[in-house]
PDB file of N, CA and C in Angstrom:
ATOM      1  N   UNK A   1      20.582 -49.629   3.264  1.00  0.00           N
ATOM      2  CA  UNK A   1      19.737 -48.490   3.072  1.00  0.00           C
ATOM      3  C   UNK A   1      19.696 -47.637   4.317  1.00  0.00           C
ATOM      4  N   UNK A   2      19.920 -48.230   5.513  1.00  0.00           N
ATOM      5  CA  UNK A   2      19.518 -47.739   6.619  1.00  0.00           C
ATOM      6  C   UNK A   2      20.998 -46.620   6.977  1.00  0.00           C
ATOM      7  N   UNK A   3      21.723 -47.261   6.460  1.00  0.00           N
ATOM      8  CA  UNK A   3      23.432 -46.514   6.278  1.00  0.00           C
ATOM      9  C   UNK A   3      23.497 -44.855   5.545  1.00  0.00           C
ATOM     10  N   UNK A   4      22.648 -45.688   4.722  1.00  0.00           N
ATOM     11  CA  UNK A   4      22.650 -44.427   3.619  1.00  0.00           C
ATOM     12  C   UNK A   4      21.653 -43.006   4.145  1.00  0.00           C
ATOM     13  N   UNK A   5      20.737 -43.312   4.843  1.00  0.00           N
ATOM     14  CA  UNK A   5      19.881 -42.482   5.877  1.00  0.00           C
ATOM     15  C   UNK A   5      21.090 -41.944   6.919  1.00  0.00           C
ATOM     16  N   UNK A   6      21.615 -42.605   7.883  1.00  0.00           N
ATOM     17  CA  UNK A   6      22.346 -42.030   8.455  1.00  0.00           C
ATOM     18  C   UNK A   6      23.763 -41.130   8.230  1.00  0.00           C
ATOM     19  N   UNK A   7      24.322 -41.409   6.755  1.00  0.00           N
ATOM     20  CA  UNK A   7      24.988 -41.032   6.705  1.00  0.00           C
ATOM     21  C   UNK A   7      24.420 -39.394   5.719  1.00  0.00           C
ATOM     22  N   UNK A   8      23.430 -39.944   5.120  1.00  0.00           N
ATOM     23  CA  UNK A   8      22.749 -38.394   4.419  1.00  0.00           C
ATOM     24  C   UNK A   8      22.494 -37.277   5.894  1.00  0.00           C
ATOM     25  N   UNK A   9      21.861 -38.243   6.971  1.00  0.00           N
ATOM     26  CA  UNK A   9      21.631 -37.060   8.248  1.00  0.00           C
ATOM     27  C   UNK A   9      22.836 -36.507   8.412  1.00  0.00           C
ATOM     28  N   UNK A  10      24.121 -36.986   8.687  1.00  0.00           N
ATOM     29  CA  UNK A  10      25.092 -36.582   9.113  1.00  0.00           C
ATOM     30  C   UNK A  10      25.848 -35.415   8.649  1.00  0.00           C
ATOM     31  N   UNK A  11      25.804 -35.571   6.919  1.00  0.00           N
ATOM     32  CA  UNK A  11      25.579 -34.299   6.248  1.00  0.00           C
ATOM     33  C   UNK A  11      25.351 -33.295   5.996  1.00  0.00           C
ATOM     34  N   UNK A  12      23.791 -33.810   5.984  1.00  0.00           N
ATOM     35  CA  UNK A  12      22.813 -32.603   6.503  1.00  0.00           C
ATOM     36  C   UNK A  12      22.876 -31.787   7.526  1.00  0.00           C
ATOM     37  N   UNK A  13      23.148 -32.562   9.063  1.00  0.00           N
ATOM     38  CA  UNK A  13      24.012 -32.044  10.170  1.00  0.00           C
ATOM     39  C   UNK A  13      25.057 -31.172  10.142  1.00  0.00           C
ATOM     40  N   UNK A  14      25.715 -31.381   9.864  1.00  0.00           N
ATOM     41  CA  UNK A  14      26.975 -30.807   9.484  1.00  0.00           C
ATOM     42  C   UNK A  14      27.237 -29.520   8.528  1.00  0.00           C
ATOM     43  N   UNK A  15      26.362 -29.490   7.633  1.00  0.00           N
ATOM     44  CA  UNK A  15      26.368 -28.408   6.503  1.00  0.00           C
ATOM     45  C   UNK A  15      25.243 -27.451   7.227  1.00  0.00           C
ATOM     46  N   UNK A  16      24.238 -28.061   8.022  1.00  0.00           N
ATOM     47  CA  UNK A  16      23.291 -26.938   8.893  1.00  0.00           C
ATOM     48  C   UNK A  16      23.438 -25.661   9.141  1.00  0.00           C
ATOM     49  N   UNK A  17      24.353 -25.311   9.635  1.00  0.00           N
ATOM     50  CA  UNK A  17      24.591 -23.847   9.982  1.00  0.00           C
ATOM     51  C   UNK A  17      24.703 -23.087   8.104  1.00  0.00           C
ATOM     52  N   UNK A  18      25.632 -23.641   7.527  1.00  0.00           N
ATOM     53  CA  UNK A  18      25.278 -22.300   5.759  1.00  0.00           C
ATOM     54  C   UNK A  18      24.487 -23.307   5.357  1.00  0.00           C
ATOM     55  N   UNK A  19      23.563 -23.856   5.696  1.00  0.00           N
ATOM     56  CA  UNK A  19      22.251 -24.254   4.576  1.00  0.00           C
ATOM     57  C   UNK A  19      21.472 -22.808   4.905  1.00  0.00           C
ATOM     58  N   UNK A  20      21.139 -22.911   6.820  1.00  0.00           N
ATOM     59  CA  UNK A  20      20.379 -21.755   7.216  1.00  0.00           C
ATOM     60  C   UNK A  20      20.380 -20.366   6.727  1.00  0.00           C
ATOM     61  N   UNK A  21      22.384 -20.155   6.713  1.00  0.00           N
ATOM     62  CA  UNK A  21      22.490 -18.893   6.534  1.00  0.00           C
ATOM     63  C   UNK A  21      21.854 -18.347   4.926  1.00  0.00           C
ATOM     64  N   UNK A  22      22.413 -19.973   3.852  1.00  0.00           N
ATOM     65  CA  UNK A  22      21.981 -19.299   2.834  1.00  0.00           C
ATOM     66  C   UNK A  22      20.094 -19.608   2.615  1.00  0.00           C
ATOM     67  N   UNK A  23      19.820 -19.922   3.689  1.00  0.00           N
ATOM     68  CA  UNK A  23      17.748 -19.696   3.409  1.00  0.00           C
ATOM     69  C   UNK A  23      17.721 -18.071   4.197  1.00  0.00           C
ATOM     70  N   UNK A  24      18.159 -18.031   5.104  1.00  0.00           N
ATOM     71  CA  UNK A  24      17.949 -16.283   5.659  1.00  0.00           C
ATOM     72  C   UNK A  24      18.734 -14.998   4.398  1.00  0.00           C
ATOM     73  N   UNK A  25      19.645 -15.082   3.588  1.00  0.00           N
ATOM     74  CA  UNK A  25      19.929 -14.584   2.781  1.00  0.00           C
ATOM     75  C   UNK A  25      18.829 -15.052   1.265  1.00  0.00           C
ATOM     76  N   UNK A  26      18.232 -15.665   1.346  1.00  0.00           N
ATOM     77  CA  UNK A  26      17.509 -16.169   0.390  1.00  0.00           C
ATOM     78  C   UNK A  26      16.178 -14.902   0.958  1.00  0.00           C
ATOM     79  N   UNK A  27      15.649 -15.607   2.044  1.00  0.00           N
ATOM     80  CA  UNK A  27      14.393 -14.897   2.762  1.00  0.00           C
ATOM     81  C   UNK A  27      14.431 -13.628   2.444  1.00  0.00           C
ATOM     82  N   UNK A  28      15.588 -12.804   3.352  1.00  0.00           N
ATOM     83  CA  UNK A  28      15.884 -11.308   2.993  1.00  0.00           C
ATOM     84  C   UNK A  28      15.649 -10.546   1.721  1.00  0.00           C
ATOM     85  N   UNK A  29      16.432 -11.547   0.616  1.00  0.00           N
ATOM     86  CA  UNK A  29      16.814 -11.318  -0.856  1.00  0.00           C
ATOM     87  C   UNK A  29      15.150 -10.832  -1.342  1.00  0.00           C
ATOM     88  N   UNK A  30      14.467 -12.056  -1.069  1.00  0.00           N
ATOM     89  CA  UNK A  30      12.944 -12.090  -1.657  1.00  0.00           C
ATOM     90  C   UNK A  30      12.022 -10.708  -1.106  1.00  0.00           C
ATOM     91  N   UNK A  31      12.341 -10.772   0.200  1.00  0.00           N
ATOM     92  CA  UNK A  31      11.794  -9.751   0.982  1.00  0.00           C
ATOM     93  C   UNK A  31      11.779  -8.156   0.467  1.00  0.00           C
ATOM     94  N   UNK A  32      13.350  -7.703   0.033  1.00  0.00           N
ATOM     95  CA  UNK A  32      14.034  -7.357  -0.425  1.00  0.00           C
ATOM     96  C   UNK A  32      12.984  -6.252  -1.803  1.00  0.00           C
ATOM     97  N   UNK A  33      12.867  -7.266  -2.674  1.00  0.00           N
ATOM     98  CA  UNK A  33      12.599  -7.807  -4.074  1.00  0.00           C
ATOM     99  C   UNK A  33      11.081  -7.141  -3.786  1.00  0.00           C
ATOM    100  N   UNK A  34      10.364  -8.129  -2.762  1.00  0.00           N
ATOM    101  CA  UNK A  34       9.194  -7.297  -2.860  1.00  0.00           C
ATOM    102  C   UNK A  34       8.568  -5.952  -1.834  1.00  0.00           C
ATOM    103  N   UNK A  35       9.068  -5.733  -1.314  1.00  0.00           N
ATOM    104  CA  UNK A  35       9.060  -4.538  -0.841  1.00  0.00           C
ATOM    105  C   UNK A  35       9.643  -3.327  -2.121  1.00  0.00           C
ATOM    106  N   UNK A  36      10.701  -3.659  -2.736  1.00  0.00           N
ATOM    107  CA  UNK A  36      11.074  -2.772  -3.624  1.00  0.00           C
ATOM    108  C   UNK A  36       9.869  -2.333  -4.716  1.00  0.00           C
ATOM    109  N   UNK A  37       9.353  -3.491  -5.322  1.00  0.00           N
ATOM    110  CA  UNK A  37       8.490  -3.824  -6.320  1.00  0.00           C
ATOM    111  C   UNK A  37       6.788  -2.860  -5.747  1.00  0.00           C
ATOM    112  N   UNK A  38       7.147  -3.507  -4.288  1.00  0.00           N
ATOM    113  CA  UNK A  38       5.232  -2.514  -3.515  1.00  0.00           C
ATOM    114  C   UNK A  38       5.598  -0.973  -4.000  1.00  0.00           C
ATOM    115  N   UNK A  39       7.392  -0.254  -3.046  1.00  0.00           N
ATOM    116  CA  UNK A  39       6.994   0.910  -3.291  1.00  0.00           C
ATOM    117  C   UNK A  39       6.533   1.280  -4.789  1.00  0.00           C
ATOM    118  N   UNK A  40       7.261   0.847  -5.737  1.00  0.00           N
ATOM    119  CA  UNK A  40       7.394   1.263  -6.910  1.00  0.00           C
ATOM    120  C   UNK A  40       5.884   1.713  -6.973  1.00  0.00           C
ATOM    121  N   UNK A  41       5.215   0.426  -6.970  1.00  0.00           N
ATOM    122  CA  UNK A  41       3.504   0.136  -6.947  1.00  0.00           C
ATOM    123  C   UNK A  41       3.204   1.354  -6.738  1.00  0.00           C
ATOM    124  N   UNK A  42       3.292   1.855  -5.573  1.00  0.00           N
ATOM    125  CA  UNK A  42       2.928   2.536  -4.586  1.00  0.00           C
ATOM    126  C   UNK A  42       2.859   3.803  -5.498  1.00  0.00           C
ATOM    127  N   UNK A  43       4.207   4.203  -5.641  1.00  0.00           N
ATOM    128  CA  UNK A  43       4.484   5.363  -6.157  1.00  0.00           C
ATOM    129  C   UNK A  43       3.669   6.212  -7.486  1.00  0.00           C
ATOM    130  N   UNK A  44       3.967   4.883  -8.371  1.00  0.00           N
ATOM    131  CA  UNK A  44       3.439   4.829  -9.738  1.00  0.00           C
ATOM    132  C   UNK A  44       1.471   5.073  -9.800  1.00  0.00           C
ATOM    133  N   UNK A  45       1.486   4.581  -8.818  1.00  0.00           N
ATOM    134  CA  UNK A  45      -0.395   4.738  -8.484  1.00  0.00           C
ATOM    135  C   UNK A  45      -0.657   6.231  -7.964  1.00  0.00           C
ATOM    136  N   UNK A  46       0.687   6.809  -7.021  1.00  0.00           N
ATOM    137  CA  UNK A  46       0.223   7.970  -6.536  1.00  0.00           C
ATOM    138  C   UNK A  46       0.353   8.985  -7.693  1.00  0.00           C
ATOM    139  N   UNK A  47       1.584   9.144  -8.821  1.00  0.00           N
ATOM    140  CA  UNK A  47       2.315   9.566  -9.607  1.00  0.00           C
ATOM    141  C   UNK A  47       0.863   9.943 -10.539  1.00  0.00           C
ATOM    142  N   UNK A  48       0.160   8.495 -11.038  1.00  0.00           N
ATOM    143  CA  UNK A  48      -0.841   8.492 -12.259  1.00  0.00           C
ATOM    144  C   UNK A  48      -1.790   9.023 -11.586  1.00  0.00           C
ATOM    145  N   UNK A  49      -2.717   8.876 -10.239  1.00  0.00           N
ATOM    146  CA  UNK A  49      -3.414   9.706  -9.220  1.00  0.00           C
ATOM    147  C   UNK A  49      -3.347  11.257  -9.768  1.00  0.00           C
ATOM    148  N   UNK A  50      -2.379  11.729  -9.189  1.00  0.00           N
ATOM    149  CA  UNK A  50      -1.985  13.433  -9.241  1.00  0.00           C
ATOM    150  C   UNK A  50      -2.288  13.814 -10.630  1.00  0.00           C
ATOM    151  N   UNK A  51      -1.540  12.770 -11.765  1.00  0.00           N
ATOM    152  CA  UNK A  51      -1.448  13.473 -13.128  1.00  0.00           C
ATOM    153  C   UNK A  51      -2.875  13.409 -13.274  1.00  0.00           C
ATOM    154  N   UNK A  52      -4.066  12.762 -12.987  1.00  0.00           N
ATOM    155  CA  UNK A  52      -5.008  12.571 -13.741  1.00  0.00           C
ATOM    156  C   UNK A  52      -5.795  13.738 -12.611  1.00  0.00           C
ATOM    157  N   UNK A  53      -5.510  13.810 -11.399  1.00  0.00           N
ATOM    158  CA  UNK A  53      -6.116  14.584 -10.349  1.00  0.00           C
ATOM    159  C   UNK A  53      -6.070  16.405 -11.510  1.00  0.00           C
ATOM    160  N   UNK A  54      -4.240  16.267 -11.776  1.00  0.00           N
ATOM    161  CA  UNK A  54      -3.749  18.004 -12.334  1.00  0.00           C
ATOM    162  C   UNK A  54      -4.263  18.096 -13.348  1.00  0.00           C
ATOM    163  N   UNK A  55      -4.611  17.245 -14.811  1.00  0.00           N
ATOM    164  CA  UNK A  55      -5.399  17.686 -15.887  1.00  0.00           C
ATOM    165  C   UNK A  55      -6.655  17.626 -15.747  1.00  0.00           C
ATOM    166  N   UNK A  56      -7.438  17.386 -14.796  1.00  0.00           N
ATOM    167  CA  UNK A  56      -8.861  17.781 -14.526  1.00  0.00           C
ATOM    168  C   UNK A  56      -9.053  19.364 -14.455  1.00  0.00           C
ATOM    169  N   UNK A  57      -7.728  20.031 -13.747  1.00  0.00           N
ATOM    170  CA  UNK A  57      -8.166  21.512 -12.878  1.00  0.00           C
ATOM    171  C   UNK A  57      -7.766  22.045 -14.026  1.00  0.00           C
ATOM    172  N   UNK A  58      -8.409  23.250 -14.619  1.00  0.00           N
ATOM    173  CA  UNK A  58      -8.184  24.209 -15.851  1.00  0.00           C
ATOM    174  C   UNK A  58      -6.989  24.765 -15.227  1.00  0.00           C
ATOM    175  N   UNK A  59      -6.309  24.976 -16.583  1.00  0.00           N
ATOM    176  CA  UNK A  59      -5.033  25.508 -16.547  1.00  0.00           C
ATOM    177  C   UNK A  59      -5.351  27.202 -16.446  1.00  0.00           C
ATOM    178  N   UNK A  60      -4.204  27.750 -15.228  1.00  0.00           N
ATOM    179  CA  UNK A  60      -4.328  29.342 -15.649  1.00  0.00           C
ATOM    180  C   UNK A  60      -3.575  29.826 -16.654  1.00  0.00           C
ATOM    181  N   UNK A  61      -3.670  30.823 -17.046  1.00  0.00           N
ATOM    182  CA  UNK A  61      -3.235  31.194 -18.402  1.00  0.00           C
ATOM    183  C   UNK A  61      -2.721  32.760 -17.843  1.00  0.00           C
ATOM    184  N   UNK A  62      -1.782  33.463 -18.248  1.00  0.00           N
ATOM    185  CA  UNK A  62      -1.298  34.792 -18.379  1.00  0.00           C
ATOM    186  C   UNK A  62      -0.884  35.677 -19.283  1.00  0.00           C
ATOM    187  N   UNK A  63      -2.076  36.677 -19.314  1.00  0.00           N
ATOM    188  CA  UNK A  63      -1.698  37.716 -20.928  1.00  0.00           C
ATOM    189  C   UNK A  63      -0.824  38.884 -20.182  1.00  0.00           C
ATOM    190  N   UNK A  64      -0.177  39.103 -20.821  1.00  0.00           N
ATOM    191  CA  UNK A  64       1.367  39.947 -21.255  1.00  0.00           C
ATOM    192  C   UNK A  64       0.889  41.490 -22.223  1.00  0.00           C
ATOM    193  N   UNK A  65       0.727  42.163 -21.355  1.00  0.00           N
ATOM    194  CA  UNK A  65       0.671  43.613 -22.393  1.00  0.00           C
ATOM    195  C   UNK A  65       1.886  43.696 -22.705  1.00  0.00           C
ATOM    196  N   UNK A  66       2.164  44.318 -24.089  1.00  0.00           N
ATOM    197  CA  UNK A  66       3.752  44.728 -24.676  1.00  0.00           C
ATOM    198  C   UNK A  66       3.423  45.695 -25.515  1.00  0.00           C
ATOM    199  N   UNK A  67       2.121  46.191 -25.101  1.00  0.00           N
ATOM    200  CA  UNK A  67       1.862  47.989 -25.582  1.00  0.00           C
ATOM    201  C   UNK A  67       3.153  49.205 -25.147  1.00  0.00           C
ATOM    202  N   UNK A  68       3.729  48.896 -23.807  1.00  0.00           N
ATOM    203  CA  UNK A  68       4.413  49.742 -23.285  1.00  0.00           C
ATOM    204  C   UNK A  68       5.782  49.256 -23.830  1.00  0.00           C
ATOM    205  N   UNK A  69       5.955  48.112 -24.191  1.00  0.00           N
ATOM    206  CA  UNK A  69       7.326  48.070 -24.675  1.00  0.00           C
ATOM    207  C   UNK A  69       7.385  48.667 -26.362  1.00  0.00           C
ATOM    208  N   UNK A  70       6.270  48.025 -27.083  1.00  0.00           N
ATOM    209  CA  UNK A  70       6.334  48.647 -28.126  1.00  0.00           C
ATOM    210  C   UNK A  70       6.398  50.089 -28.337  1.00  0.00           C
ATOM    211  N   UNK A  71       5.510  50.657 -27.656  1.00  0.00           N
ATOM    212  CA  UNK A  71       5.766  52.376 -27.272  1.00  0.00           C
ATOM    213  C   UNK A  71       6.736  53.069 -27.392  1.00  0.00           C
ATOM    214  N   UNK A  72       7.964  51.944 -26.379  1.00  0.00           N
ATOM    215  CA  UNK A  72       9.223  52.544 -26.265  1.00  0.00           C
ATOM    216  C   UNK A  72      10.351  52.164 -27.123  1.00  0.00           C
ATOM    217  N   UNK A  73       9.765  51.424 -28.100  1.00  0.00           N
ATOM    218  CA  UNK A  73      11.108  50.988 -28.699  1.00  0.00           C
ATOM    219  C   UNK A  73      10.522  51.994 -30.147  1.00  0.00           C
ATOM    220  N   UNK A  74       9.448  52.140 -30.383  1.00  0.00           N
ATOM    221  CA  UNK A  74       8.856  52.942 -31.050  1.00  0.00           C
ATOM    222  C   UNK A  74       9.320  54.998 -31.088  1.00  0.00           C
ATOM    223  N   UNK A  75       9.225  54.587 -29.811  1.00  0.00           N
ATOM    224  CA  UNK A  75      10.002  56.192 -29.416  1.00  0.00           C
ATOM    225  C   UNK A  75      11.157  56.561 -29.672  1.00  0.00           C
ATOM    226  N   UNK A  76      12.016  54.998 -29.388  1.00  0.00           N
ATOM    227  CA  UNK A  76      13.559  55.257 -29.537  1.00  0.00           C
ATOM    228  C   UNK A  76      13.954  55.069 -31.651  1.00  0.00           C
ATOM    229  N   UNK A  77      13.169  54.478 -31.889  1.00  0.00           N
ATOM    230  CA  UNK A  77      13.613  54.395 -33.201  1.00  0.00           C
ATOM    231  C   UNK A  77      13.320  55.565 -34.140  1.00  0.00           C
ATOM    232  N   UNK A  78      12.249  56.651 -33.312  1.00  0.00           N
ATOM    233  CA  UNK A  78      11.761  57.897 -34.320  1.00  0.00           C
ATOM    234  C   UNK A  78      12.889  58.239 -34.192  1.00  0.00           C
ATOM    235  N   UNK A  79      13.602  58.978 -33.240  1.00  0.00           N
ATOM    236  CA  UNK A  79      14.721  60.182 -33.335  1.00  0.00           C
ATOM    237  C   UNK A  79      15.768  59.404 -34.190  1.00  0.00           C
ATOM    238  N   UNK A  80      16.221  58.466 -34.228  1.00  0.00           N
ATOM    239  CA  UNK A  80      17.330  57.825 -35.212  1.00  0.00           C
ATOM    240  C   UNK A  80      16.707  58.267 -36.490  1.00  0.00           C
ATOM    241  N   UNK A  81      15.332  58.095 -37.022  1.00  0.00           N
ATOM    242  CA  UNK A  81      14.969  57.993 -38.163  1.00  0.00           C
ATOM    243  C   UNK A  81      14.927  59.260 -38.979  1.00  0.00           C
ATOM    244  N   UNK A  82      14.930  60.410 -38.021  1.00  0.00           N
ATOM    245  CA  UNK A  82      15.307  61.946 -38.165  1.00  0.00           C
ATOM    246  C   UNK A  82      16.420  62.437 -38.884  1.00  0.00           C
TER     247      UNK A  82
END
């Protein structure tokens, strides 16, 4: 049994350097993952914020006279109608 301990350390030893590399690529990966996931958070809170901030404020509205266009298309169609 005591064999079998030393020879599992030796292993373990030995494979050490890409066990590490793949826990720091693991670490990163996760890191990664949630940082991506906060901004989203982030965003999506500021995004629903604004929309609910912009349909509070009354909308402006703009009226359009088309007295003067009608006028003139009115003008131009008498003399044809002559």
């Amino acid at each position: 049994m005591s064999q079998e301990k030393v020879d599992k350390y030796k292993q373990e030893k030995a494979n050490r350097k890409q066990n590490m590399k793949k826990e720091k690529v693991k670490q990163l990966f996760r890191r990664a993952v949630v940082g991506i996931l906060g901004l989203a958070l982030v965003v999506w809170l500021g995004y629903s914020g604004y929309n609910l901030y912009d349909s509070s404020r009354p909308k402006q509205t703009a009226q359009v006279d088309y007295t003067a266009i009608t006028e003139y298309q009115s003008h131009l169609a008498a003399p044809a109608a002559e």
